[in-house]
PDB file of N, CA and C in Angstrom:
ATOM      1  N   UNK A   1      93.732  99.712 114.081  1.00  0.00           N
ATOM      2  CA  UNK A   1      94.177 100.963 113.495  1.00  0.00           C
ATOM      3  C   UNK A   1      93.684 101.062 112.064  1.00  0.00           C
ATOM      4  N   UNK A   2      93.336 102.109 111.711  1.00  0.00           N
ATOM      5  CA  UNK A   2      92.917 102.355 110.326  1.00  0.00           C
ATOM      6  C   UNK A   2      94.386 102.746 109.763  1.00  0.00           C
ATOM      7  N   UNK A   3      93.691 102.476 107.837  1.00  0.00           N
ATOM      8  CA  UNK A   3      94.998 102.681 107.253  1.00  0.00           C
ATOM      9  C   UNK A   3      95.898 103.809 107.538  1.00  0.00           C
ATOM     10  N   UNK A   4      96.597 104.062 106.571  1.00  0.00           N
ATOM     11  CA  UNK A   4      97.321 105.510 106.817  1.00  0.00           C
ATOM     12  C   UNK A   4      96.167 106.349 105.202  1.00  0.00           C
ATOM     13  N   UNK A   5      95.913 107.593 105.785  1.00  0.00           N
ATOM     14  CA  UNK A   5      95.094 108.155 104.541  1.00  0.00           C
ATOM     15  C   UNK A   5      95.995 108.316 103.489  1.00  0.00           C
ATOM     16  N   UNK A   6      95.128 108.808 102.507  1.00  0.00           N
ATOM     17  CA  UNK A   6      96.060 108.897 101.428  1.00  0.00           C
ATOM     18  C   UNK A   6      97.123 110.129 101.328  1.00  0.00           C
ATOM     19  N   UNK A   7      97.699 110.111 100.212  1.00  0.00           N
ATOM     20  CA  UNK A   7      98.974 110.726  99.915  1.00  0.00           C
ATOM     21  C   UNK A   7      97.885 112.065  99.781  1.00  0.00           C
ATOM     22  N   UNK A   8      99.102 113.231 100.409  1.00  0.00           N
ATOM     23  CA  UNK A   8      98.787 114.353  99.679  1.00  0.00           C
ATOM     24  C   UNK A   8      99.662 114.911  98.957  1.00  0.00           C
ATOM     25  N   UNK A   9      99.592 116.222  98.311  1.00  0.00           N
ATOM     26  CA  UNK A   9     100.994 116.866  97.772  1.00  0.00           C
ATOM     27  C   UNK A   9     101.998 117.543  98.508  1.00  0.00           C
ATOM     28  N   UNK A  10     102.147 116.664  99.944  1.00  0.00           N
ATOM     29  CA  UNK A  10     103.448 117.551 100.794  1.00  0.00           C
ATOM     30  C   UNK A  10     104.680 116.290 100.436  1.00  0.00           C
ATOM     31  N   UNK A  11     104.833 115.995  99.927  1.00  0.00           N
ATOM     32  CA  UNK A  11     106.093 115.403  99.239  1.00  0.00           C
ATOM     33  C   UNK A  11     107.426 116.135  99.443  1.00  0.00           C
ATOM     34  N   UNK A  12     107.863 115.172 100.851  1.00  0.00           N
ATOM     35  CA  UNK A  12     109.200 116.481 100.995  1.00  0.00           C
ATOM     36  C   UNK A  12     111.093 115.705 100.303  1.00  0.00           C
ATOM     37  N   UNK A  13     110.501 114.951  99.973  1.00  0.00           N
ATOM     38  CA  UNK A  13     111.872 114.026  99.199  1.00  0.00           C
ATOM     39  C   UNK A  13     112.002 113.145  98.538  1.00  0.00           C
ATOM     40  N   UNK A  14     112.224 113.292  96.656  1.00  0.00           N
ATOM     41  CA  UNK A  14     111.890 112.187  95.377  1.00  0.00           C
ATOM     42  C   UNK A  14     112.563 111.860  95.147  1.00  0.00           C
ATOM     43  N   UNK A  15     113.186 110.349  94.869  1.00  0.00           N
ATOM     44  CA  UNK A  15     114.383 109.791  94.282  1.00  0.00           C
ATOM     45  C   UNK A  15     114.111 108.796  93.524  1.00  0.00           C
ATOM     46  N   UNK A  16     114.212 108.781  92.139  1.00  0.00           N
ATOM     47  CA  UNK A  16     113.580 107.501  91.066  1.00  0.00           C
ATOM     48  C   UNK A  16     114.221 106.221  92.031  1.00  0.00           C
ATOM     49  N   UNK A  17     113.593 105.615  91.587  1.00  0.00           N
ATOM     50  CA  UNK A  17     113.289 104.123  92.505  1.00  0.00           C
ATOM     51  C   UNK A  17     113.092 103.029  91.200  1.00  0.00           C
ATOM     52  N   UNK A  18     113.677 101.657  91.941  1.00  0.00           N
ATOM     53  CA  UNK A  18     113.796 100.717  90.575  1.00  0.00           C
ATOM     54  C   UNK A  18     111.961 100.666  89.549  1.00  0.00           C
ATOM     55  N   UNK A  19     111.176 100.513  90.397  1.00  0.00           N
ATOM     56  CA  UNK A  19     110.436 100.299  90.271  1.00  0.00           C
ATOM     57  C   UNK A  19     108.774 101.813  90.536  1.00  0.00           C
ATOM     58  N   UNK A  20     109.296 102.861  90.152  1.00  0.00           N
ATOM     59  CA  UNK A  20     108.634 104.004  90.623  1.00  0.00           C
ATOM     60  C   UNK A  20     109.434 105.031  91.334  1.00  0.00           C
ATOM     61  N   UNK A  21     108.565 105.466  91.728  1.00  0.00           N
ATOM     62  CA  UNK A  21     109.416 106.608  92.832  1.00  0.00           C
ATOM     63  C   UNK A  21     109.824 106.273  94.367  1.00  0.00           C
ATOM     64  N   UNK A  22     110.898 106.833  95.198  1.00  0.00           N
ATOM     65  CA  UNK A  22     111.031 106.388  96.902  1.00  0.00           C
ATOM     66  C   UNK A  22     110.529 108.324  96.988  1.00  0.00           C
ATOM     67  N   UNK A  23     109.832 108.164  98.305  1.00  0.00           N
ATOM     68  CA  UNK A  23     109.132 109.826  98.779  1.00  0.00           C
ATOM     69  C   UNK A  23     109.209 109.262  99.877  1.00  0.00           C
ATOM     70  N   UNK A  24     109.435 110.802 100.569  1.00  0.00           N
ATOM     71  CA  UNK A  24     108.527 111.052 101.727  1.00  0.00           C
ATOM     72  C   UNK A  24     107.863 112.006 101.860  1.00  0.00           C
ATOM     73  N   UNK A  25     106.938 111.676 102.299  1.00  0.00           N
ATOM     74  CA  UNK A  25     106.154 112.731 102.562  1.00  0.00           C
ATOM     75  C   UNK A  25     105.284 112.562 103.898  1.00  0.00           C
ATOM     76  N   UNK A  26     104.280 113.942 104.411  1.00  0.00           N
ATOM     77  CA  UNK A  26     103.681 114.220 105.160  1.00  0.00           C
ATOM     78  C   UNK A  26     102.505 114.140 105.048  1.00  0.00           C
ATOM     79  N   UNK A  27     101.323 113.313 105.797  1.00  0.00           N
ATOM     80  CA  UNK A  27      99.367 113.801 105.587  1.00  0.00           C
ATOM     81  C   UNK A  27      99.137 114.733 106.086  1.00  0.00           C
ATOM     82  N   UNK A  28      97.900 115.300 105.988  1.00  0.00           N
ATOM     83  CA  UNK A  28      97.308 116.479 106.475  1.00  0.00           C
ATOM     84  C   UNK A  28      96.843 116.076 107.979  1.00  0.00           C
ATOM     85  N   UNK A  29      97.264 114.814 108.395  1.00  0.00           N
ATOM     86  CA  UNK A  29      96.620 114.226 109.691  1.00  0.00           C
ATOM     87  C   UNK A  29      98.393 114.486 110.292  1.00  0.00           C
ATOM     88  N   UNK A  30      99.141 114.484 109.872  1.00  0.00           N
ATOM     89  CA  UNK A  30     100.162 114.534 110.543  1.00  0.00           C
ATOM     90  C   UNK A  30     101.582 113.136 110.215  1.00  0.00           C
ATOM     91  N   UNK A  31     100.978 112.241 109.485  1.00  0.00           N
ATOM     92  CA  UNK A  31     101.442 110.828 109.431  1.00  0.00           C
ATOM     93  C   UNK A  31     102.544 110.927 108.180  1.00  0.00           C
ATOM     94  N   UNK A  32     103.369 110.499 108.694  1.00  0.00           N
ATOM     95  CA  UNK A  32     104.691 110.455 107.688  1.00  0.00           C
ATOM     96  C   UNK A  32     104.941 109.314 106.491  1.00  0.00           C
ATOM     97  N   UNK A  33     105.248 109.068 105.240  1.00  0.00           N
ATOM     98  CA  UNK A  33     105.035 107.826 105.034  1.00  0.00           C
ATOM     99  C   UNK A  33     106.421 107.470 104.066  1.00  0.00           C
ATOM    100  N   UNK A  34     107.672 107.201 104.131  1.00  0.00           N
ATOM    101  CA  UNK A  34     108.591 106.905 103.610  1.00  0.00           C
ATOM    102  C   UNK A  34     108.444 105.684 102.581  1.00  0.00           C
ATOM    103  N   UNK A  35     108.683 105.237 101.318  1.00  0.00           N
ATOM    104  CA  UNK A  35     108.354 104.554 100.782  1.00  0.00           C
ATOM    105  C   UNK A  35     108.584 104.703  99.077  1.00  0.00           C
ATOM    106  N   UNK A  36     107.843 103.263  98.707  1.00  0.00           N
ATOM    107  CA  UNK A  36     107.767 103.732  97.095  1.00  0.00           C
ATOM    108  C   UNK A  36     106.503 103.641  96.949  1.00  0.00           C
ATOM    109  N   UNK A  37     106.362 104.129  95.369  1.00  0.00           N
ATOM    110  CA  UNK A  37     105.189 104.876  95.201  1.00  0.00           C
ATOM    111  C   UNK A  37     104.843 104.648  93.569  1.00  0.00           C
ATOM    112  N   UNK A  38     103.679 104.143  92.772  1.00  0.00           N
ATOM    113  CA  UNK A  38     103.599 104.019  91.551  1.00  0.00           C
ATOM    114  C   UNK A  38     103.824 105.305  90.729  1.00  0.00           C
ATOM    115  N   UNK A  39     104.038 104.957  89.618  1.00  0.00           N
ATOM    116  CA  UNK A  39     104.231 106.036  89.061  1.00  0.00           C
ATOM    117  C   UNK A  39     102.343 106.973  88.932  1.00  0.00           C
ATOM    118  N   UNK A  40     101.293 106.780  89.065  1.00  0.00           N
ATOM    119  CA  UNK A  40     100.309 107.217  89.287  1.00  0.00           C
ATOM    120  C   UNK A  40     100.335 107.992  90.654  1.00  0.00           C
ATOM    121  N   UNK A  41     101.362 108.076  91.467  1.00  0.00           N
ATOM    122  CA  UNK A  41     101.513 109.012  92.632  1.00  0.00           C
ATOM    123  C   UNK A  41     100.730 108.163  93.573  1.00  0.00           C
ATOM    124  N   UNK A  42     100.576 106.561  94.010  1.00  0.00           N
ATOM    125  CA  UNK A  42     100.014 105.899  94.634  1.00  0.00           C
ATOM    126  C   UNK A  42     100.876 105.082  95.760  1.00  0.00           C
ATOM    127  N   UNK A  43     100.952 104.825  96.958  1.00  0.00           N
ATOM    128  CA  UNK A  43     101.544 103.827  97.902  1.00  0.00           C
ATOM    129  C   UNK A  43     101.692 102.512  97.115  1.00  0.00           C
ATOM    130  N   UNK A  44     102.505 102.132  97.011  1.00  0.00           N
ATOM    131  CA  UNK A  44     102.941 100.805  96.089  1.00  0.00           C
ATOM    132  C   UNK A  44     104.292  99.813  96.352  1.00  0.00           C
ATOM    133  N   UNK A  45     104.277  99.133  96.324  1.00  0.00           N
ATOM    134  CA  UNK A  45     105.533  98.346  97.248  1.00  0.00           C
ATOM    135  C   UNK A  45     106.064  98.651  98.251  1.00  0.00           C
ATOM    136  N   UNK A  46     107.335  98.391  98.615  1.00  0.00           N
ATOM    137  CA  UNK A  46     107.764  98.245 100.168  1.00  0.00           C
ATOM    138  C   UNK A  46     107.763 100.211 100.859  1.00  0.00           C
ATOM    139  N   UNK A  47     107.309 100.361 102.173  1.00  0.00           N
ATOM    140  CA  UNK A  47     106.746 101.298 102.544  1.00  0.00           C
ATOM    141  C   UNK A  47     107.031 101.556 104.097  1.00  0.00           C
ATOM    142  N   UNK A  48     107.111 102.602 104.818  1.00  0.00           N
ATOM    143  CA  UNK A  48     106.539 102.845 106.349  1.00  0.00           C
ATOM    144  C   UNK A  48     105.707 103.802 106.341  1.00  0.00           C
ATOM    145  N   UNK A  49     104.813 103.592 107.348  1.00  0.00           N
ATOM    146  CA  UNK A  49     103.820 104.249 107.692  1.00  0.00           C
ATOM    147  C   UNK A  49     103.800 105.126 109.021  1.00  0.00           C
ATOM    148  N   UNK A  50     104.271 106.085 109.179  1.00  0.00           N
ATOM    149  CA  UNK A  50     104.353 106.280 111.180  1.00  0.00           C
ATOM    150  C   UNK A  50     102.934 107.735 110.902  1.00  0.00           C
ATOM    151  N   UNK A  51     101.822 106.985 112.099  1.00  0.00           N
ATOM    152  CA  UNK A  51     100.762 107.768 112.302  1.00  0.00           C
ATOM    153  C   UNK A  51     101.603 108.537 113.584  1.00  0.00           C
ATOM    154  N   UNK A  52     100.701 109.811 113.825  1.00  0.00           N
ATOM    155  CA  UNK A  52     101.006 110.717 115.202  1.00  0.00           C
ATOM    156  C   UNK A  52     100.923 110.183 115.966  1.00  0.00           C
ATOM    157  N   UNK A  53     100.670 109.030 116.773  1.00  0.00           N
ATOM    158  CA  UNK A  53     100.363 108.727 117.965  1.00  0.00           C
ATOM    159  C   UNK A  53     102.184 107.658 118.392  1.00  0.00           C
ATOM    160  N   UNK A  54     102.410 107.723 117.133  1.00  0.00           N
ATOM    161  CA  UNK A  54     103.968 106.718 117.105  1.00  0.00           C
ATOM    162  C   UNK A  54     103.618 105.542 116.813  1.00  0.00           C
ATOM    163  N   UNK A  55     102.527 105.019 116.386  1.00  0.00           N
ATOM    164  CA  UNK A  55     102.875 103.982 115.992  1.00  0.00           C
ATOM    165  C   UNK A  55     103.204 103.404 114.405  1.00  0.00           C
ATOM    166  N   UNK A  56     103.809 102.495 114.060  1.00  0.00           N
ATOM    167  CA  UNK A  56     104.238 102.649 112.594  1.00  0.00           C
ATOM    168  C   UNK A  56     103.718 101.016 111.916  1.00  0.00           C
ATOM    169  N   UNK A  57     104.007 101.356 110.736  1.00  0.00           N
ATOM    170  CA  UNK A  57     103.440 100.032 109.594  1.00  0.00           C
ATOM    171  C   UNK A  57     104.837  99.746 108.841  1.00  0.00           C
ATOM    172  N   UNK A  58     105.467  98.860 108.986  1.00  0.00           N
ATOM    173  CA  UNK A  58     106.268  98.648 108.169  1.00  0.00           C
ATOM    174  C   UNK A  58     106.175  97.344 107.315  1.00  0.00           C
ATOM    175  N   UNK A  59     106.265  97.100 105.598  1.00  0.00           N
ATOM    176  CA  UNK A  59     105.938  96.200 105.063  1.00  0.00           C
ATOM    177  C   UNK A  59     105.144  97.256 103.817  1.00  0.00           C
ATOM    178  N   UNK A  60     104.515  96.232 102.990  1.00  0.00           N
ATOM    179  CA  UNK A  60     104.001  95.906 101.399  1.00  0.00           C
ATOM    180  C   UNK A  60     102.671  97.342 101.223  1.00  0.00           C
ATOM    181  N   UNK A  61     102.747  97.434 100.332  1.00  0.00           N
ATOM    182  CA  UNK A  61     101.598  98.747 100.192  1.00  0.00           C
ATOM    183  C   UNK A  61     101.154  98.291  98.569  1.00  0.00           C
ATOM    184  N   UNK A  62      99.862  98.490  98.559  1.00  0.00           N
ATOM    185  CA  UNK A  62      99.057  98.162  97.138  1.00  0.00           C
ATOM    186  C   UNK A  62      98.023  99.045  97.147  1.00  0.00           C
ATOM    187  N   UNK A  63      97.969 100.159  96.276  1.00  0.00           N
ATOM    188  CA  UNK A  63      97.253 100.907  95.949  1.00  0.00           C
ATOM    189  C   UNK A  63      96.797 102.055  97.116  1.00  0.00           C
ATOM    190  N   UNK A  64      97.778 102.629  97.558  1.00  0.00           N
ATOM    191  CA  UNK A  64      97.418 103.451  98.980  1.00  0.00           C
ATOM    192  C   UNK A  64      97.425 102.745 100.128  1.00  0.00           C
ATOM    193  N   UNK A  65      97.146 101.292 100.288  1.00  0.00           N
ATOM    194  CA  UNK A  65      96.487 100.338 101.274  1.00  0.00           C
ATOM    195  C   UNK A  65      97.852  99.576 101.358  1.00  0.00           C
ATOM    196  N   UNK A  66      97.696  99.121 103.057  1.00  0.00           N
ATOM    197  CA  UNK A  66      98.533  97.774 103.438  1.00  0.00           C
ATOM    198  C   UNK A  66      98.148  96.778 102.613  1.00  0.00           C
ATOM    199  N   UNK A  67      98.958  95.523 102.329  1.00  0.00           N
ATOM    200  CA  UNK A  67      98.373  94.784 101.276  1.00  0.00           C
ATOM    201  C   UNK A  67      99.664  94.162 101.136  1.00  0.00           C
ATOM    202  N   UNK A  68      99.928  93.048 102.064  1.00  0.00           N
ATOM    203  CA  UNK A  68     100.963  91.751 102.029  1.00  0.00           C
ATOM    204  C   UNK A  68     101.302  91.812 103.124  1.00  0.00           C
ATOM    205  N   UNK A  69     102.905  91.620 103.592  1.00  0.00           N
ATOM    206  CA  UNK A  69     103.304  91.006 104.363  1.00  0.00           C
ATOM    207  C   UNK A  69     103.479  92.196 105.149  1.00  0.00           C
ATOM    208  N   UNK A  70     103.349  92.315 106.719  1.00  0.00           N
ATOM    209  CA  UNK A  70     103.807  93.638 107.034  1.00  0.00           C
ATOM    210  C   UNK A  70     104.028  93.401 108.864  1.00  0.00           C
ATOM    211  N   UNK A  71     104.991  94.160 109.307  1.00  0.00           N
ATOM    212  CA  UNK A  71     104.991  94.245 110.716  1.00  0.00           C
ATOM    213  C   UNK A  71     104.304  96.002 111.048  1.00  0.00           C
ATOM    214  N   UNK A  72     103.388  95.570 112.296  1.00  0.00           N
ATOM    215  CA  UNK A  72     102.749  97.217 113.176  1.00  0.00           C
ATOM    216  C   UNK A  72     103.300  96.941 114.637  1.00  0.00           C
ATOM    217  N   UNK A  73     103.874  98.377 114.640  1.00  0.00           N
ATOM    218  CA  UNK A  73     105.134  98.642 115.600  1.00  0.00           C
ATOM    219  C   UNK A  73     103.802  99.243 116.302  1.00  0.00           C
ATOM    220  N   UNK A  74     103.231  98.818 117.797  1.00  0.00           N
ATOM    221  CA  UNK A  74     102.632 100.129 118.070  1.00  0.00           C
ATOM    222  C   UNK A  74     103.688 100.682 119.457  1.00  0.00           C
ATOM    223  N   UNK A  75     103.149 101.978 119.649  1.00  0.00           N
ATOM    224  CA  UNK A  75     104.292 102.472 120.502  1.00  0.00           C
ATOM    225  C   UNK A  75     104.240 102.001 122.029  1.00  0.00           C
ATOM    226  N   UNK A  76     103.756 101.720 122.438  1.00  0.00           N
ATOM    227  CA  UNK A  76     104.005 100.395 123.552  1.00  0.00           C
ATOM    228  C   UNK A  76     104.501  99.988 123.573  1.00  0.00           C
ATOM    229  N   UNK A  77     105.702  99.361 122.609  1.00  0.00           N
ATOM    230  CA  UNK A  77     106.732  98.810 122.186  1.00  0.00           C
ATOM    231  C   UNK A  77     106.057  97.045 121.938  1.00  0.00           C
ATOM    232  N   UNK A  78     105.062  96.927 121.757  1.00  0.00           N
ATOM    233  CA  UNK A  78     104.208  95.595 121.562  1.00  0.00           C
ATOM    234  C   UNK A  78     104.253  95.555 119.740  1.00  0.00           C
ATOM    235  N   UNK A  79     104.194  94.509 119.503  1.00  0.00           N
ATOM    236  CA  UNK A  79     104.226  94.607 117.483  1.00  0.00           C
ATOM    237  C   UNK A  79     103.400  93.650 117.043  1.00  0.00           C
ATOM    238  N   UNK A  80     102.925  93.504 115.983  1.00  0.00           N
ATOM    239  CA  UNK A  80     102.337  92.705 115.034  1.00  0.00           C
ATOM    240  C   UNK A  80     102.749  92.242 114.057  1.00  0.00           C
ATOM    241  N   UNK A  81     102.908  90.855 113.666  1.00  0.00           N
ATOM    242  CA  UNK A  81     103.323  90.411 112.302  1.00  0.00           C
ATOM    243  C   UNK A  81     102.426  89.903 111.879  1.00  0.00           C
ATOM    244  N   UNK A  82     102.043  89.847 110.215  1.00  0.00           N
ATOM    245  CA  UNK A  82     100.685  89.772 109.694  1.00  0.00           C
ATOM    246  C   UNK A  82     100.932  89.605 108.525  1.00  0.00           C
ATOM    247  N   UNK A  83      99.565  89.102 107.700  1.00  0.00           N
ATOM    248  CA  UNK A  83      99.215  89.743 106.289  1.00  0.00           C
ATOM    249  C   UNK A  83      98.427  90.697 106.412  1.00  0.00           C
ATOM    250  N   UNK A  84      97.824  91.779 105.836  1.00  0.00           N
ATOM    251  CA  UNK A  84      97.080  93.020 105.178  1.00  0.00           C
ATOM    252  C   UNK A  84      96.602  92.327 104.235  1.00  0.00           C
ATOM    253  N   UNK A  85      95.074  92.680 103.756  1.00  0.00           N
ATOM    254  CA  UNK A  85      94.577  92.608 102.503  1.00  0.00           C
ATOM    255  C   UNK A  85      93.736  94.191 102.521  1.00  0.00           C
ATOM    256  N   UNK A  86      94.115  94.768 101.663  1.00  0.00           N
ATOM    257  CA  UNK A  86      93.073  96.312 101.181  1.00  0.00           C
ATOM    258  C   UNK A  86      93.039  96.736 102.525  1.00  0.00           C
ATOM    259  N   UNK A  87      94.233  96.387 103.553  1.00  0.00           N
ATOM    260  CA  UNK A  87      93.856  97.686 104.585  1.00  0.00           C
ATOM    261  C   UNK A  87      93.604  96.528 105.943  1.00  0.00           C
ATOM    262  N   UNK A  88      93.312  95.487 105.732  1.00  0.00           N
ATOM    263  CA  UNK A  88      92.841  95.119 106.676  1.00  0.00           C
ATOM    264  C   UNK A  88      93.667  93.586 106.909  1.00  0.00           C
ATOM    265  N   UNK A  89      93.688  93.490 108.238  1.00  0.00           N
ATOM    266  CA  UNK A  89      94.655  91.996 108.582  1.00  0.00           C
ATOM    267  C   UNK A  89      93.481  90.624 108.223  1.00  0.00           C
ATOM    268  N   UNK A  90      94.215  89.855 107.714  1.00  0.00           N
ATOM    269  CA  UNK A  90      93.649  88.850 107.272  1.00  0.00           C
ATOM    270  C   UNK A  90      94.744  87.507 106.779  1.00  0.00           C
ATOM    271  N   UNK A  91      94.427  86.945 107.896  1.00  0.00           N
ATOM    272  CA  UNK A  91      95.401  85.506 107.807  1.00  0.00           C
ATOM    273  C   UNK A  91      95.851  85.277 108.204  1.00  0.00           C
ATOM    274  N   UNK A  92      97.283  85.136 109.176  1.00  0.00           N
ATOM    275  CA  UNK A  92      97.998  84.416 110.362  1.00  0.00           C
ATOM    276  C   UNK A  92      98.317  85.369 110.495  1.00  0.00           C
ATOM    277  N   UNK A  93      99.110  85.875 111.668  1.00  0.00           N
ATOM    278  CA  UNK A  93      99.527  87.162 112.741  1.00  0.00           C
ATOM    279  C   UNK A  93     100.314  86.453 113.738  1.00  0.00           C
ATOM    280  N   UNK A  94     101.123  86.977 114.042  1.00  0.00           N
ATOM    281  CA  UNK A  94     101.696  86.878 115.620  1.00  0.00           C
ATOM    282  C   UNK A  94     102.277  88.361 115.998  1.00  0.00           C
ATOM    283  N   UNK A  95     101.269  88.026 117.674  1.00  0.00           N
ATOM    284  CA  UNK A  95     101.604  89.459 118.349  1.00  0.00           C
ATOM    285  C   UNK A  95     102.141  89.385 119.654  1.00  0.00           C
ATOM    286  N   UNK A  96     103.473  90.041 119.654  1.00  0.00           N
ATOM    287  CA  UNK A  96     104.588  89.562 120.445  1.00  0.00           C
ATOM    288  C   UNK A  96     104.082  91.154 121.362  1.00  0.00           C
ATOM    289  N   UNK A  97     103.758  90.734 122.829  1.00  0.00           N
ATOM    290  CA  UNK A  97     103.728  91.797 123.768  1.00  0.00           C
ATOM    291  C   UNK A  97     105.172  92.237 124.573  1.00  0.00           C
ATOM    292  N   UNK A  98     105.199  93.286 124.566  1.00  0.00           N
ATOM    293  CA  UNK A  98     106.418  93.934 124.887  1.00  0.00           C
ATOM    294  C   UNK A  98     107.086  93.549 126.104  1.00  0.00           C
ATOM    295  N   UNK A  99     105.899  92.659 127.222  1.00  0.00           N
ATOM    296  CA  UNK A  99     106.623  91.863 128.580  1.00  0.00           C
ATOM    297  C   UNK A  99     106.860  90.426 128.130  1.00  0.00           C
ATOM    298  N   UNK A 100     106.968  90.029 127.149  1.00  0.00           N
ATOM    299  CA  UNK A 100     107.453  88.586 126.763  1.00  0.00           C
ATOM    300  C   UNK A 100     106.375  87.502 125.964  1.00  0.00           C
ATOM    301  N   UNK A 101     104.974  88.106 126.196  1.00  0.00           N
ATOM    302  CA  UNK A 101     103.765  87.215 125.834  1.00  0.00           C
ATOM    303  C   UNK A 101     103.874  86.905 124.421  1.00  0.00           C
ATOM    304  N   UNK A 102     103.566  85.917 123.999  1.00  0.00           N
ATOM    305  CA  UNK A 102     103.830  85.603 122.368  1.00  0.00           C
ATOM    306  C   UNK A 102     102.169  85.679 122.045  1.00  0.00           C
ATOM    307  N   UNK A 103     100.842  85.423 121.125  1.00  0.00           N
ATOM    308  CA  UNK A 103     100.122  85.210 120.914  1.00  0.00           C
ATOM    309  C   UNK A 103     100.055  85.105 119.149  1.00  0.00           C
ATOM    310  N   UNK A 104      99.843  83.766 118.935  1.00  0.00           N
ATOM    311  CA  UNK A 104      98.886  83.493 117.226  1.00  0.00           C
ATOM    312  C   UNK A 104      97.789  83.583 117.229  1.00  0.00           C
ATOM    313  N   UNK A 105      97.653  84.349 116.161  1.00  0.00           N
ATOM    314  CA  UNK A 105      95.985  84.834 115.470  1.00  0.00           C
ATOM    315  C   UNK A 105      96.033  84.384 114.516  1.00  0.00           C
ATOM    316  N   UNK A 106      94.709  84.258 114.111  1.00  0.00           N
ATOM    317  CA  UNK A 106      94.129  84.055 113.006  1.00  0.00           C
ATOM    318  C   UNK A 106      92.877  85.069 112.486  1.00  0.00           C
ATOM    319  N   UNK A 107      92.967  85.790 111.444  1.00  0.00           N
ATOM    320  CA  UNK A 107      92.362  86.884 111.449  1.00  0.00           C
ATOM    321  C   UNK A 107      91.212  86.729 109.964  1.00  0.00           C
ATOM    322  N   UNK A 108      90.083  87.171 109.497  1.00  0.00           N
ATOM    323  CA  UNK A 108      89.294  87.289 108.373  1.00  0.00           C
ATOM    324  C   UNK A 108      88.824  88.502 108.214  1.00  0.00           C
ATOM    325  N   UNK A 109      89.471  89.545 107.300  1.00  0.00           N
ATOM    326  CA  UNK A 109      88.731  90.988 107.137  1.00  0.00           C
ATOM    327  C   UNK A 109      88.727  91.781 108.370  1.00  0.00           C
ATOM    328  N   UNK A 110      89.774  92.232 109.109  1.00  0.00           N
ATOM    329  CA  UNK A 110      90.281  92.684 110.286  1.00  0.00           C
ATOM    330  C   UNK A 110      89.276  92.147 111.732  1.00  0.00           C
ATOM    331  N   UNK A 111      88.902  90.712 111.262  1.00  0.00           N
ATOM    332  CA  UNK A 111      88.227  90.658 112.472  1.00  0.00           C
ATOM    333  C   UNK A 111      88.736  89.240 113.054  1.00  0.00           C
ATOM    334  N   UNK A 112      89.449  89.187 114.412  1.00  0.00           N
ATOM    335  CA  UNK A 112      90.265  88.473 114.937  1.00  0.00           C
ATOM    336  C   UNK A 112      89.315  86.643 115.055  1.00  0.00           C
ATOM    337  N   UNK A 113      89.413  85.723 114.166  1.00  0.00           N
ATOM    338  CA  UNK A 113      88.508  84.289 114.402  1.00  0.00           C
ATOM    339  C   UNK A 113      89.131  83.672 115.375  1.00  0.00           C
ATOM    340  N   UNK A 114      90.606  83.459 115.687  1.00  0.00           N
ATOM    341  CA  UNK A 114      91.016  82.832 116.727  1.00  0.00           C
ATOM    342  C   UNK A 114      92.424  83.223 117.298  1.00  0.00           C
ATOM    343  N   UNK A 115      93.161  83.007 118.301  1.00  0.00           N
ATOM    344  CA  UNK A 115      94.104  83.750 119.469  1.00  0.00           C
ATOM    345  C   UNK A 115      94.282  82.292 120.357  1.00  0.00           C
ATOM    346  N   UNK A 116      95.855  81.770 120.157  1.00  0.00           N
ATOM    347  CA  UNK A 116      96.616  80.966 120.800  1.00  0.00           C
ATOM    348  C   UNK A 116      97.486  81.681 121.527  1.00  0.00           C
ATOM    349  N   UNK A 117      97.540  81.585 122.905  1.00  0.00           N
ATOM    350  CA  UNK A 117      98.770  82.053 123.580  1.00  0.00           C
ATOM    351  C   UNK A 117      99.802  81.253 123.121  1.00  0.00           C
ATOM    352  N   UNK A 118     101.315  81.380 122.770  1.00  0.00           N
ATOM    353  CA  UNK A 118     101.973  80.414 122.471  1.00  0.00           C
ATOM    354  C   UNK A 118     102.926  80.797 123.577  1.00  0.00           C
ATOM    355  N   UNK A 119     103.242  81.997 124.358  1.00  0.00           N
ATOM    356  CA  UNK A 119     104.420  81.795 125.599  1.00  0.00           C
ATOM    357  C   UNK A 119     103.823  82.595 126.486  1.00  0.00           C
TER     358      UNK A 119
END
């Protein structure tokens, strides 16, 4: 999945936040993104992401971009736990399939190096 695009100005709810602003708002693609936000009007600490198709990003945001620790809900009801770097998974993962399958990854610049079934 690609990131979530950036912010536009449909900002439908502002509440100062310890650290910036909490919004939500809407993309022009349709994608909702609840969260905080730098004071530069940027995705910035803890965040969700839900694209149109239902699936969602929940976890760390740095500069518009995924970027730390984060779980992807996709709507299959299957998920991902991960790091993000600038958007892209990179570093240990586990992806728990929605009929019971467990699998560890190991990931470099969203490109999967290795995949252990673990159940």
């Amino acid at each position: 999945l690609d990131g979530p695009p950036p912010p536009t100005n449909n900002a439908t709810k502002t509440e100062p936040g310890e650290e910036g602003q909490k919004r939500t708002i809407v993309t022009a693609e349709g994608g909702i993104y609840k969260g905080d936000f730098s004071e530069a009007g940027k995705r910035e600490g803890r965040g969700e992401y839900i694209w149109p198709n239902g699936d969602r990003y929940v976890g760390d945001f740095s500069n518009n971009t995924k970027n730390g620790n984060g779980i992807l809900y996709f709507s299959n009801g299957d998920k991902r736990v991960g790091v993000w770097k600038g958007d892209k998974l990179h570093g240990q993962a586990t992806y728990y399939y929605s009929g019971g399958r467990i699998d560890e990854e190991v990931w470099e610049e969203d490109n999967k190096t290795s995949e252990k079934r673990r159940k």
